[in-house]
N, C-alpha and C. Protein backbone atom coordinates (compact mmCIF):
# COMPACT_ATOMS: atom_id res chain seq x y z
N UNK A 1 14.96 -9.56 -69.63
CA UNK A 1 13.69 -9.86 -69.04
C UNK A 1 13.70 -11.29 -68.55
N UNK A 2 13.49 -11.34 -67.42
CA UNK A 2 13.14 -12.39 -66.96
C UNK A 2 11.79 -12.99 -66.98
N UNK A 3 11.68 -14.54 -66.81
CA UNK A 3 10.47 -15.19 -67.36
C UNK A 3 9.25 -14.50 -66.26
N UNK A 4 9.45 -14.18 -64.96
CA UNK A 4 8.66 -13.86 -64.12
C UNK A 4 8.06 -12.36 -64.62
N UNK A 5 8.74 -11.57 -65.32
CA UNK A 5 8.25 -10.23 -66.03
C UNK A 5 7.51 -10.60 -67.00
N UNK A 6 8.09 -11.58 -67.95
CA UNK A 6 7.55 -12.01 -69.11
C UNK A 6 5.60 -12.42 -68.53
N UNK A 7 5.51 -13.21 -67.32
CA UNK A 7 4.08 -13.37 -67.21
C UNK A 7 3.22 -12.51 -66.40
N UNK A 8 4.21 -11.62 -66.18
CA UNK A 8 3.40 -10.77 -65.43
C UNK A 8 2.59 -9.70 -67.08
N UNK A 9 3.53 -9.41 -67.69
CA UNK A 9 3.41 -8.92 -68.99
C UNK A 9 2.11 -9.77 -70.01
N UNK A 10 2.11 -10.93 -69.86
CA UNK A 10 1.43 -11.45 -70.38
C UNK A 10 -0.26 -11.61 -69.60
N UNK A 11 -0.03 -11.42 -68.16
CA UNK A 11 -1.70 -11.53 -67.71
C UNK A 11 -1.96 -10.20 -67.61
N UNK A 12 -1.18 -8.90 -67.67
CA UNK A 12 -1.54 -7.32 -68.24
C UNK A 12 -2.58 -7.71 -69.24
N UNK A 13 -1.29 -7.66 -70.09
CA UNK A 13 -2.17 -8.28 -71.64
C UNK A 13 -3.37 -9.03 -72.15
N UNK A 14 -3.54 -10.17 -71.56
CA UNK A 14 -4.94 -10.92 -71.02
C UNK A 14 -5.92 -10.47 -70.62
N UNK A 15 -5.37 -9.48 -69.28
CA UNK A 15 -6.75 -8.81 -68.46
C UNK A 15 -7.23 -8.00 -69.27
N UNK A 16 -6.33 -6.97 -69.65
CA UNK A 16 -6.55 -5.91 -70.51
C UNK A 16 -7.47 -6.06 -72.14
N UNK A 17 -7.21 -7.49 -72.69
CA UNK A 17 -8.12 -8.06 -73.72
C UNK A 17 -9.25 -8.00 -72.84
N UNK A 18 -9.56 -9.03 -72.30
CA UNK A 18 -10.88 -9.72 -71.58
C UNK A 18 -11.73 -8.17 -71.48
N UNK A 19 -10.90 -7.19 -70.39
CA UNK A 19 -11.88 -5.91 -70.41
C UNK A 19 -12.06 -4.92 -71.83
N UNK A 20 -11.14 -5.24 -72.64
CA UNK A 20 -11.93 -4.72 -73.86
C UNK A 20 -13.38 -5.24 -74.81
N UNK A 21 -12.62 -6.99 -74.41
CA UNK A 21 -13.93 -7.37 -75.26
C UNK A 21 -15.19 -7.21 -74.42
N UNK A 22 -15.39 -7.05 -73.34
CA UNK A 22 -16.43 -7.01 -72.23
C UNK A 22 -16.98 -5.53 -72.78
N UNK A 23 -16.24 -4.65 -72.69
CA UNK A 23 -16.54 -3.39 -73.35
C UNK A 23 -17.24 -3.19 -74.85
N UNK A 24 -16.42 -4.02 -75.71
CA UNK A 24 -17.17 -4.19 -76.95
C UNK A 24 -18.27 -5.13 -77.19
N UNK A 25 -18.44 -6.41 -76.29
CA UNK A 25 -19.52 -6.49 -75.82
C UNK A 25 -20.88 -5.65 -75.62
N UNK A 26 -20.66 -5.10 -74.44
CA UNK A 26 -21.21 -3.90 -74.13
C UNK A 26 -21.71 -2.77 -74.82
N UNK A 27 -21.22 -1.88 -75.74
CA UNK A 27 -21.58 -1.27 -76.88
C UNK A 27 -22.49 -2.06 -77.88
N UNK A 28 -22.12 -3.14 -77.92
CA UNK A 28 -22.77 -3.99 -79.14
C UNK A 28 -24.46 -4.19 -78.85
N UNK A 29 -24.27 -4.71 -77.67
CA UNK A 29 -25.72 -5.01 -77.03
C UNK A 29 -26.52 -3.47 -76.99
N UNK A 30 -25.88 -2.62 -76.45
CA UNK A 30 -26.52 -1.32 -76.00
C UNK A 30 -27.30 -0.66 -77.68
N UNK A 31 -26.20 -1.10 -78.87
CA UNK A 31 -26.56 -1.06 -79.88
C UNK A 31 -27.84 -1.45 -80.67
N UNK A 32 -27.61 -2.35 -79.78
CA UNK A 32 -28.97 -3.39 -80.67
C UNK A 32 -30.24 -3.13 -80.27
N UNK A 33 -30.20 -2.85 -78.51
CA UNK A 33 -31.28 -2.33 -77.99
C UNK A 33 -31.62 -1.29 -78.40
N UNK A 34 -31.02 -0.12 -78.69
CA UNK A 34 -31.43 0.96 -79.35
C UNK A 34 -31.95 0.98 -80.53
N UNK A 35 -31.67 0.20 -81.28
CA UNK A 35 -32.06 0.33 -82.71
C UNK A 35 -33.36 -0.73 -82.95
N UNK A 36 -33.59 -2.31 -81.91
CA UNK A 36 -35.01 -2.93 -81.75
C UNK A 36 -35.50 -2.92 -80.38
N UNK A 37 -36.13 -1.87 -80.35
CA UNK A 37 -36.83 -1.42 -78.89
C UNK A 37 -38.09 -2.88 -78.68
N UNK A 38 -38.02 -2.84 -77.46
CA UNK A 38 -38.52 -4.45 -77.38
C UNK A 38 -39.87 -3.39 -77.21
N UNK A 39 -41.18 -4.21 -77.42
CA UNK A 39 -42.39 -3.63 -77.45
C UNK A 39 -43.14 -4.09 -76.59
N UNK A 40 -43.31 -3.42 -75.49
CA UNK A 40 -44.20 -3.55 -74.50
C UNK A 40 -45.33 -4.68 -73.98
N UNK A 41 -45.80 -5.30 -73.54
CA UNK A 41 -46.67 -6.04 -73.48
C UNK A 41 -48.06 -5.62 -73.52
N UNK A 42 -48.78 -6.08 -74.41
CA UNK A 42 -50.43 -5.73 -74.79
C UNK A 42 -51.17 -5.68 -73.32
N UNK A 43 -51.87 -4.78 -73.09
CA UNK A 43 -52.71 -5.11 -71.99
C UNK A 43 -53.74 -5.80 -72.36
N UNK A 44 -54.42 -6.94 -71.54
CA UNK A 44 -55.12 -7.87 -71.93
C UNK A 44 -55.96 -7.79 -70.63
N UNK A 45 -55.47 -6.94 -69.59
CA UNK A 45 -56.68 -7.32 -68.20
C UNK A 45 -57.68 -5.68 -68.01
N UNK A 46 -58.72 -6.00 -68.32
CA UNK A 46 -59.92 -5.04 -68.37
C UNK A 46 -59.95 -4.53 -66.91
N UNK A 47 -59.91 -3.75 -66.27
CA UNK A 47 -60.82 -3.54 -64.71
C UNK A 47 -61.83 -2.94 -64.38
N UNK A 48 -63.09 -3.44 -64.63
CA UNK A 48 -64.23 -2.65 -64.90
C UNK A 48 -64.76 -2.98 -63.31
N UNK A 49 -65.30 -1.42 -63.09
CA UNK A 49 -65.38 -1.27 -61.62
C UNK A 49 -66.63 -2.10 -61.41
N UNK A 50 -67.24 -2.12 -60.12
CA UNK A 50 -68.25 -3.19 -60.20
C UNK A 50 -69.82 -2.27 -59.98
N UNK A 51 -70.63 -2.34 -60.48
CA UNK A 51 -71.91 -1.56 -60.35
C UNK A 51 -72.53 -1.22 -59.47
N UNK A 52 -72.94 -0.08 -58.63
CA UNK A 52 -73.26 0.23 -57.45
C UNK A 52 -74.20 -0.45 -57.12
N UNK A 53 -74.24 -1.11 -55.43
CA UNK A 53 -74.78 -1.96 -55.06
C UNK A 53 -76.45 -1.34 -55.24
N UNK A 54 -77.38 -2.16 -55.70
CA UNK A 54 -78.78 -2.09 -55.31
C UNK A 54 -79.18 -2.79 -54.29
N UNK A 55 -80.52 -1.87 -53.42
CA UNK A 55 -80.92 -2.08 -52.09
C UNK A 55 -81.98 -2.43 -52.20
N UNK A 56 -82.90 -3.72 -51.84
CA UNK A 56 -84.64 -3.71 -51.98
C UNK A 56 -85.18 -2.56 -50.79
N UNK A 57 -86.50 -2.50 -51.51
CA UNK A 57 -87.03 -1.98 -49.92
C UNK A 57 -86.77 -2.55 -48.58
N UNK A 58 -86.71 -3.68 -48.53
CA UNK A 58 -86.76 -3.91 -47.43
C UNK A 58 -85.24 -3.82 -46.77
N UNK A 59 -84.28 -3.12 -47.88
CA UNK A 59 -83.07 -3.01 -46.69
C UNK A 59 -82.92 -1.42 -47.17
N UNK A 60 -83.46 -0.56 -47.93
CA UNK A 60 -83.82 0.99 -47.42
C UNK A 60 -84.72 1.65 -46.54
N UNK A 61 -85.83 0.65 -46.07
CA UNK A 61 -86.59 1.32 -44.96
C UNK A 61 -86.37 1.83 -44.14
N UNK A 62 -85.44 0.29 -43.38
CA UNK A 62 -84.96 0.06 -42.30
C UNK A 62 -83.78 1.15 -42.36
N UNK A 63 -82.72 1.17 -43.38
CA UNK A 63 -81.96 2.26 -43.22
C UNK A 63 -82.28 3.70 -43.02
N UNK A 64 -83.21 3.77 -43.84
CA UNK A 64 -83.92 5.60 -43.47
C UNK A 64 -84.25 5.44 -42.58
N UNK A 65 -85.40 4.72 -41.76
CA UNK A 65 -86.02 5.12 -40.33
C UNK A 65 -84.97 4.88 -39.30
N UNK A 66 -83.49 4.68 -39.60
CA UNK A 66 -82.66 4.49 -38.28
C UNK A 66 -82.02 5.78 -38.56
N UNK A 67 -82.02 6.10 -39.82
CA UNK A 67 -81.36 7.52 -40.02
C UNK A 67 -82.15 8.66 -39.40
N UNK A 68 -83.31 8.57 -40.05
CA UNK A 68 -84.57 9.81 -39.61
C UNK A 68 -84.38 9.46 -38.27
N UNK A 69 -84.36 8.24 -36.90
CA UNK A 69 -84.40 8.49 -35.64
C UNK A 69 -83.06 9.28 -35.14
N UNK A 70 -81.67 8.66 -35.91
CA UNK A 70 -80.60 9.30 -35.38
C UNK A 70 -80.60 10.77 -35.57
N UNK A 71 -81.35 11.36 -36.60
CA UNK A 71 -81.60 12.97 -36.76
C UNK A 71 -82.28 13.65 -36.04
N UNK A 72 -83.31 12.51 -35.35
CA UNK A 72 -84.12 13.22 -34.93
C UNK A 72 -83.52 13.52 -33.16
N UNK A 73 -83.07 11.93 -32.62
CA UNK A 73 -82.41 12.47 -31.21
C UNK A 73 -81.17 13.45 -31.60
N UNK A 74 -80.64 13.31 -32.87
CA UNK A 74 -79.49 14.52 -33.10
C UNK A 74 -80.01 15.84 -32.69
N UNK A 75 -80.94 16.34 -33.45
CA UNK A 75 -81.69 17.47 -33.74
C UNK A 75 -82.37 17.89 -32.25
N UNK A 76 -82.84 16.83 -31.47
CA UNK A 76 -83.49 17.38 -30.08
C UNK A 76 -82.56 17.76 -29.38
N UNK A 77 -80.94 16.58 -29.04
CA UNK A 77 -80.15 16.95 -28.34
C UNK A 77 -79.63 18.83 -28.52
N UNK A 78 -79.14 18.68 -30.23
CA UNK A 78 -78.86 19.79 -29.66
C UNK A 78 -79.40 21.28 -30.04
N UNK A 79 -80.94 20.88 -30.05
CA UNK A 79 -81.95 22.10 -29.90
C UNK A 79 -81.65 22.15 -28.07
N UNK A 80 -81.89 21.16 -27.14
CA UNK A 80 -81.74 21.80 -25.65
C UNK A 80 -80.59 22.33 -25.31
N UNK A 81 -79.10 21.62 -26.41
CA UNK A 81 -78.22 22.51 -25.87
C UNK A 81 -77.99 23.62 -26.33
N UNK A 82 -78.53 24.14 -27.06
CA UNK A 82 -78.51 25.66 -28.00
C UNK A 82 -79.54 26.13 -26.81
N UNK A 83 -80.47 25.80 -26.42
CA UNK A 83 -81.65 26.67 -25.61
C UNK A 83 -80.81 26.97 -24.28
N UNK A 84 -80.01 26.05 -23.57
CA UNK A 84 -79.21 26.05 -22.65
C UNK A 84 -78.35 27.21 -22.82
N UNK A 85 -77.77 27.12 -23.51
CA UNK A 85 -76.96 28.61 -23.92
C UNK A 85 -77.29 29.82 -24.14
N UNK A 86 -78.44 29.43 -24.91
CA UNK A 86 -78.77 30.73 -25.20
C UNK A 86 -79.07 31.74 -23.83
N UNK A 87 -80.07 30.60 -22.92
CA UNK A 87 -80.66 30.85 -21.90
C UNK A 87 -79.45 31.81 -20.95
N UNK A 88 -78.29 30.89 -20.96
CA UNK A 88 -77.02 31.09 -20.32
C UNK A 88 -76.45 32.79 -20.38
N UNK A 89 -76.12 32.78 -22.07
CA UNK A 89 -75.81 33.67 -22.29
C UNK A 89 -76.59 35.17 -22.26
N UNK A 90 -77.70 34.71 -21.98
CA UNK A 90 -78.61 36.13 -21.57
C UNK A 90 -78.36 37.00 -20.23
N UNK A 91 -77.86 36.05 -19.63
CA UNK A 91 -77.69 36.53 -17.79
C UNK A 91 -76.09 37.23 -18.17
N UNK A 92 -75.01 36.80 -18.96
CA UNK A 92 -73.84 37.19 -19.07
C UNK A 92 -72.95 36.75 -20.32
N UNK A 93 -72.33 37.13 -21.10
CA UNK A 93 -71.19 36.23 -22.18
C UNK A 93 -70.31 35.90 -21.02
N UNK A 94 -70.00 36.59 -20.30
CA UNK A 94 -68.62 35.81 -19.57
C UNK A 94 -68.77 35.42 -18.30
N UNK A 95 -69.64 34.97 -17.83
CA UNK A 95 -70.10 34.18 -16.55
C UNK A 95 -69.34 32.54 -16.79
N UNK A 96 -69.03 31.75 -16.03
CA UNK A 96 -68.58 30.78 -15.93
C UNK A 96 -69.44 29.82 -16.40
N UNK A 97 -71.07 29.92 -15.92
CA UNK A 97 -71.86 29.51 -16.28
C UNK A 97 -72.47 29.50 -17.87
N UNK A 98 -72.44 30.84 -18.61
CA UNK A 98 -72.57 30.89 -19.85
C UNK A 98 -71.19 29.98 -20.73
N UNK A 99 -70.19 30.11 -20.10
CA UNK A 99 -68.72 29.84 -21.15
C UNK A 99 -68.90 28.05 -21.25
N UNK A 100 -69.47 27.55 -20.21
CA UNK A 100 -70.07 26.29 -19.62
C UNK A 100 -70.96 25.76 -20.71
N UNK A 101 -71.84 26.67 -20.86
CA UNK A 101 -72.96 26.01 -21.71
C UNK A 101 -72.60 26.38 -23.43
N UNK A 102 -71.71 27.17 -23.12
CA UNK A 102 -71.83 27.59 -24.92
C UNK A 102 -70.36 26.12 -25.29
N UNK A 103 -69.62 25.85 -24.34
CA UNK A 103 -69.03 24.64 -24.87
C UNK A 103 -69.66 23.24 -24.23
N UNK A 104 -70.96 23.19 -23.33
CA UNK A 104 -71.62 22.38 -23.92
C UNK A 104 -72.48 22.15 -25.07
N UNK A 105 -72.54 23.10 -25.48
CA UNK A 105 -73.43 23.27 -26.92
C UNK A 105 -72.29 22.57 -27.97
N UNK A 106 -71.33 22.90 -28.14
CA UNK A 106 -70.24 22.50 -29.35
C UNK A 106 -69.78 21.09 -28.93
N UNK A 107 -69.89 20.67 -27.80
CA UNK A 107 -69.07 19.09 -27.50
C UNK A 107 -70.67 18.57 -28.07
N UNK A 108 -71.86 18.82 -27.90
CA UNK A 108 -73.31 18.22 -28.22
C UNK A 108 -73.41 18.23 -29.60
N UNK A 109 -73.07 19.52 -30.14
CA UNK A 109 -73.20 19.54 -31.59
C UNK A 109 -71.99 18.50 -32.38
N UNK A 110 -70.89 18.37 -32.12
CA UNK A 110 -70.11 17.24 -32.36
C UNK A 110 -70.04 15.88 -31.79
N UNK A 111 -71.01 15.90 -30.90
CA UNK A 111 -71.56 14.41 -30.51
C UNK A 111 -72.51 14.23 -31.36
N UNK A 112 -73.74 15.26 -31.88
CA UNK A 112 -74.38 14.75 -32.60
C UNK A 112 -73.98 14.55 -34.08
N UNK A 113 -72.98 15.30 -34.79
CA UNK A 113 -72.72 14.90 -36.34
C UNK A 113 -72.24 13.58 -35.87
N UNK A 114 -71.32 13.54 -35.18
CA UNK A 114 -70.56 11.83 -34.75
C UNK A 114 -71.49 10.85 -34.81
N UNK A 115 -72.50 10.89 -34.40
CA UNK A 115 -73.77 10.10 -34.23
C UNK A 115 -74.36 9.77 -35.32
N UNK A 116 -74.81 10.92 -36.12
CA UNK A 116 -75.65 10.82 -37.15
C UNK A 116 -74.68 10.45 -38.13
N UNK A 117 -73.34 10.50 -38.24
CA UNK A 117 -72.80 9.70 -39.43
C UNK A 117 -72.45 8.27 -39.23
N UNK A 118 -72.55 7.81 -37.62
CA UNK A 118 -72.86 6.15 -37.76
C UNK A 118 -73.95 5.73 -38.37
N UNK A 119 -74.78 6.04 -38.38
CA UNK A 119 -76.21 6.02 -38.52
C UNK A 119 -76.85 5.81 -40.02
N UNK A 120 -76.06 6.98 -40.81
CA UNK A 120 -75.82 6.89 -42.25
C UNK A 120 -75.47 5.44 -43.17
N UNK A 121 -76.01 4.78 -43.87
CA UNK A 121 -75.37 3.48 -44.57
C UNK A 121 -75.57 4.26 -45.82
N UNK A 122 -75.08 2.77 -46.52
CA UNK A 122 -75.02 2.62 -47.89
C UNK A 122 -76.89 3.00 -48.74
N UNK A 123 -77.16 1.54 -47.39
CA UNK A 123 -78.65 1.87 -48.13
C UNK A 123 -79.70 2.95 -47.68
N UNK A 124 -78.93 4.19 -47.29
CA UNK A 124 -80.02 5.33 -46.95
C UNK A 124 -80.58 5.91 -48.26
N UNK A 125 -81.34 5.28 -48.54
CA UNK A 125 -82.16 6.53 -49.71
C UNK A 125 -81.65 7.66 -50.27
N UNK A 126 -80.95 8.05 -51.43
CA UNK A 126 -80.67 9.55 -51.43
C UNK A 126 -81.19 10.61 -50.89
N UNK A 127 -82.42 10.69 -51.32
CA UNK A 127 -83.59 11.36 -50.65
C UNK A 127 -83.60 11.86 -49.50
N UNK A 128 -82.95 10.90 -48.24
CA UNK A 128 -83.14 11.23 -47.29
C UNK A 128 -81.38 11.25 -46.47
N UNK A 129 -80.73 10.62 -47.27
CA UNK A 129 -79.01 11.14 -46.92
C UNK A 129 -78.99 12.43 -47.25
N UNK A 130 -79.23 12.87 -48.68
CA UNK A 130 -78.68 13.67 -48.93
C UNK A 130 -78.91 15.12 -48.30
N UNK A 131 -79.81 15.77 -47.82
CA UNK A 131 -80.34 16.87 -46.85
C UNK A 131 -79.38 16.24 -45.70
N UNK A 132 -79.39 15.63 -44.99
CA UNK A 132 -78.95 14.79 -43.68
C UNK A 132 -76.91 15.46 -44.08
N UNK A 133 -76.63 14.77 -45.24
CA UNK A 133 -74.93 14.80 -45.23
C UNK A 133 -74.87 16.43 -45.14
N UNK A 134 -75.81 17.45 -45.76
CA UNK A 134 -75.97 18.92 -45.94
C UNK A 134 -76.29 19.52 -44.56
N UNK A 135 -76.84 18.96 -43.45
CA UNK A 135 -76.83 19.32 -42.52
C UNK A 135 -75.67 18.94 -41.46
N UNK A 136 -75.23 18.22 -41.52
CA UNK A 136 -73.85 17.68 -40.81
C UNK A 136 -72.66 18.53 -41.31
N UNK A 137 -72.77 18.76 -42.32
CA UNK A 137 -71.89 19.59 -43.35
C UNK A 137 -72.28 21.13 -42.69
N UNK A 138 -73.17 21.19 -42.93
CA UNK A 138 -73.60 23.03 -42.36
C UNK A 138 -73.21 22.80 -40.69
N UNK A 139 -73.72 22.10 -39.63
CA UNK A 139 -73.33 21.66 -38.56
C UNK A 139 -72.19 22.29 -38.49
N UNK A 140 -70.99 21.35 -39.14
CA UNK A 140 -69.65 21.17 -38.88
C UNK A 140 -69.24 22.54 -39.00
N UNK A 141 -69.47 23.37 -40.53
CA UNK A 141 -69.06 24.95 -40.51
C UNK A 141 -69.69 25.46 -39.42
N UNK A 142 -71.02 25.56 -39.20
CA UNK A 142 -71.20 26.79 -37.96
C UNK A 142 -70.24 25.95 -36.63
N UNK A 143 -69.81 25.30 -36.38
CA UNK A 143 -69.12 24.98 -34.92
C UNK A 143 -67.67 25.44 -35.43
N UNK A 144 -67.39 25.37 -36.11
CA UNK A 144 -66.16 25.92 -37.15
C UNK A 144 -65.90 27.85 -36.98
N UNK A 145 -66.97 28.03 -37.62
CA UNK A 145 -66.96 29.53 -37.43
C UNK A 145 -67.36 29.85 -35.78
N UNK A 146 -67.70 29.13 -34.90
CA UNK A 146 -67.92 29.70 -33.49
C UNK A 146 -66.51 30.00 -33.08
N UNK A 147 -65.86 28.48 -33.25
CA UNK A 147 -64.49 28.57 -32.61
C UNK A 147 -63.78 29.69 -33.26
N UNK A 148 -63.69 29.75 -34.08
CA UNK A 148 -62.95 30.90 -35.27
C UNK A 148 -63.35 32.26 -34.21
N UNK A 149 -64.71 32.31 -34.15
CA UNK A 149 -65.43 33.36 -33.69
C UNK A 149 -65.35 34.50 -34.58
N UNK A 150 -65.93 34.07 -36.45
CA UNK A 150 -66.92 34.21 -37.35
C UNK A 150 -67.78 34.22 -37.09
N UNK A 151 -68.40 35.87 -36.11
CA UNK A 151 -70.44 35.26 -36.18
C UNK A 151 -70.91 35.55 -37.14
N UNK A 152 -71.12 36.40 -38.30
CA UNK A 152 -71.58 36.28 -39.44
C UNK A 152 -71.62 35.14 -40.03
N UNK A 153 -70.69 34.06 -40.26
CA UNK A 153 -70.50 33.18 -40.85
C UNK A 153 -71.18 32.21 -40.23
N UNK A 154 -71.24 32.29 -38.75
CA UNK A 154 -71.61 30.98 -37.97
C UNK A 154 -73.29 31.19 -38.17
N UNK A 155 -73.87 32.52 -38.45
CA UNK A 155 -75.33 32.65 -38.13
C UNK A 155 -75.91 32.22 -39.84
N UNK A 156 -74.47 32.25 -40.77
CA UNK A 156 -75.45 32.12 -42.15
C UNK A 156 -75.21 30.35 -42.03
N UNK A 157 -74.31 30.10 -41.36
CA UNK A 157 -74.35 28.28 -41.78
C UNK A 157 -75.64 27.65 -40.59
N UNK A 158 -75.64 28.63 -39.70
CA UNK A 158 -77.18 28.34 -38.44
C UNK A 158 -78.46 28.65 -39.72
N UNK A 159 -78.34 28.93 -40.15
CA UNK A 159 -79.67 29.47 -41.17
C UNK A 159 -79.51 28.48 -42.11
N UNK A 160 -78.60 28.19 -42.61
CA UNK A 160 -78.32 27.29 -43.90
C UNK A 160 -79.52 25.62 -42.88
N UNK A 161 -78.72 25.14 -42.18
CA UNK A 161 -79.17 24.58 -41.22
C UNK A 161 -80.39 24.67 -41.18
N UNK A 162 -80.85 25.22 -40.01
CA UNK A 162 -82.32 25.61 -40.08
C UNK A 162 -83.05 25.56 -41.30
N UNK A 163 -82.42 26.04 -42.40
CA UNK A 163 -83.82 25.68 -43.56
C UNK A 163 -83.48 24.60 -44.14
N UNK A 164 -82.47 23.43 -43.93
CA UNK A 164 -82.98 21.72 -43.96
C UNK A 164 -83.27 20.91 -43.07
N UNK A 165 -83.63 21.59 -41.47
CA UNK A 165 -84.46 20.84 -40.83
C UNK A 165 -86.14 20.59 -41.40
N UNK A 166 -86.73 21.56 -42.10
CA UNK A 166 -87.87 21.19 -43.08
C UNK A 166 -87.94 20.33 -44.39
N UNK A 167 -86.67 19.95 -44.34
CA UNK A 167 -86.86 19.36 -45.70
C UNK A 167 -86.87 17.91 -45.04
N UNK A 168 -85.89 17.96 -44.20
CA UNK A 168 -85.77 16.35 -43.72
C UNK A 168 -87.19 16.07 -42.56
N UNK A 169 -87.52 16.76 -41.85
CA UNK A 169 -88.79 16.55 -41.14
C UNK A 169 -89.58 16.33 -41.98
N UNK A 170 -89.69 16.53 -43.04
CA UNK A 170 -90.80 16.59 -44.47
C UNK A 170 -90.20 15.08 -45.22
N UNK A 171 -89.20 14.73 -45.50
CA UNK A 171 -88.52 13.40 -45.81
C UNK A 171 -88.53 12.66 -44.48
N UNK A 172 -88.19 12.12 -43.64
CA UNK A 172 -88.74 11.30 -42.35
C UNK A 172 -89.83 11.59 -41.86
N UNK A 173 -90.44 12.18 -42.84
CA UNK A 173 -92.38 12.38 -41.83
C UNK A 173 -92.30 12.64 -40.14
N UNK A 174 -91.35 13.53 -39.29
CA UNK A 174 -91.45 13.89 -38.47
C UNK A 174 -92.28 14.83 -37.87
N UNK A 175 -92.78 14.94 -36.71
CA UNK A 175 -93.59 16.26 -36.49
C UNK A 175 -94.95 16.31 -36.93
């Protein structure tokens, strides 16, 4: 053997230590962790949500009577475009003129939910949101079931409808 084998033999040997003890290293630690599991940190930060805003009168008035007006040009618009159609559809269902008005009726009826949910705030009164979100809601299904072309469905969500235009004309003192 020559001395040049001899150190090649010897940094084998070296490397080959170093990666054992790295290894037994390794086990040792993995050891320890297993057996003292480090314990989590205490939660100490609360997040308590913040309490729903209160409105004086004087910033629910103003919100209902902009609501009750947006319902109410809602509600006129598209009572003429339902009369338009209807009118339409008496002369023919498939006249150019009827197909005309029955999808001006649905672009009106989705101009008006669009409308009436700008209109909607924070500080609308329950009282008087809540019939209002139930009619936008019934709205949305009967234009739903037209397109579908569900008329059963579209005439019970037209009825659903229709019997909370009295509740809210009766809540905005309309009429």
């Amino acid at each position: 053997m020559t001395m040049r084998d001899r150190r090649r033999h010897r940094t084998g040997i070296t490397a080959a230590t170093a990666a054992f003890v790295v290894a037994v290293g390794a086990v040792v630690t993995s050891g320890l962790a297993l057996a003292h599991p480090t314990v989590p940190a205490r939660h100490t930060v609360n997040v308590v949500p913040s309490p729903p805003p209160t409105y004086s009168s004087s910033d629910t008035q103003p919100a209902k009577a902009a609501a009750c007006t947006a319902w109410d040009r809602a509600a006129r618009s598209t009572a003429r475009a339902s009369k338009s159609s209807a009118e339409a559809i008496e002369q023919s269902w498939t006249s150019p003129e009827s197909l005309a008005a029955l999808a001006t009726e649905k672009r009106t009826g989705m101009a008006a939910v669009s409308y009436l949910r700008t209109q909607l705030s924070d500080a609308t009164p329950a009282s008087t949101a809540k019939p209002l979100r139930a009619w936008i809601t019934t709205r949305i299904d009967m234009l739903h079931a037209l397109n579908m072309r569900h008329w059963d469905e579209a005439a019970r969500e037209l009825k659903s409808g229709n019997d909370l235009i009295d509740v809210i004309t009766s809540e905005c003192g309309l009429r």
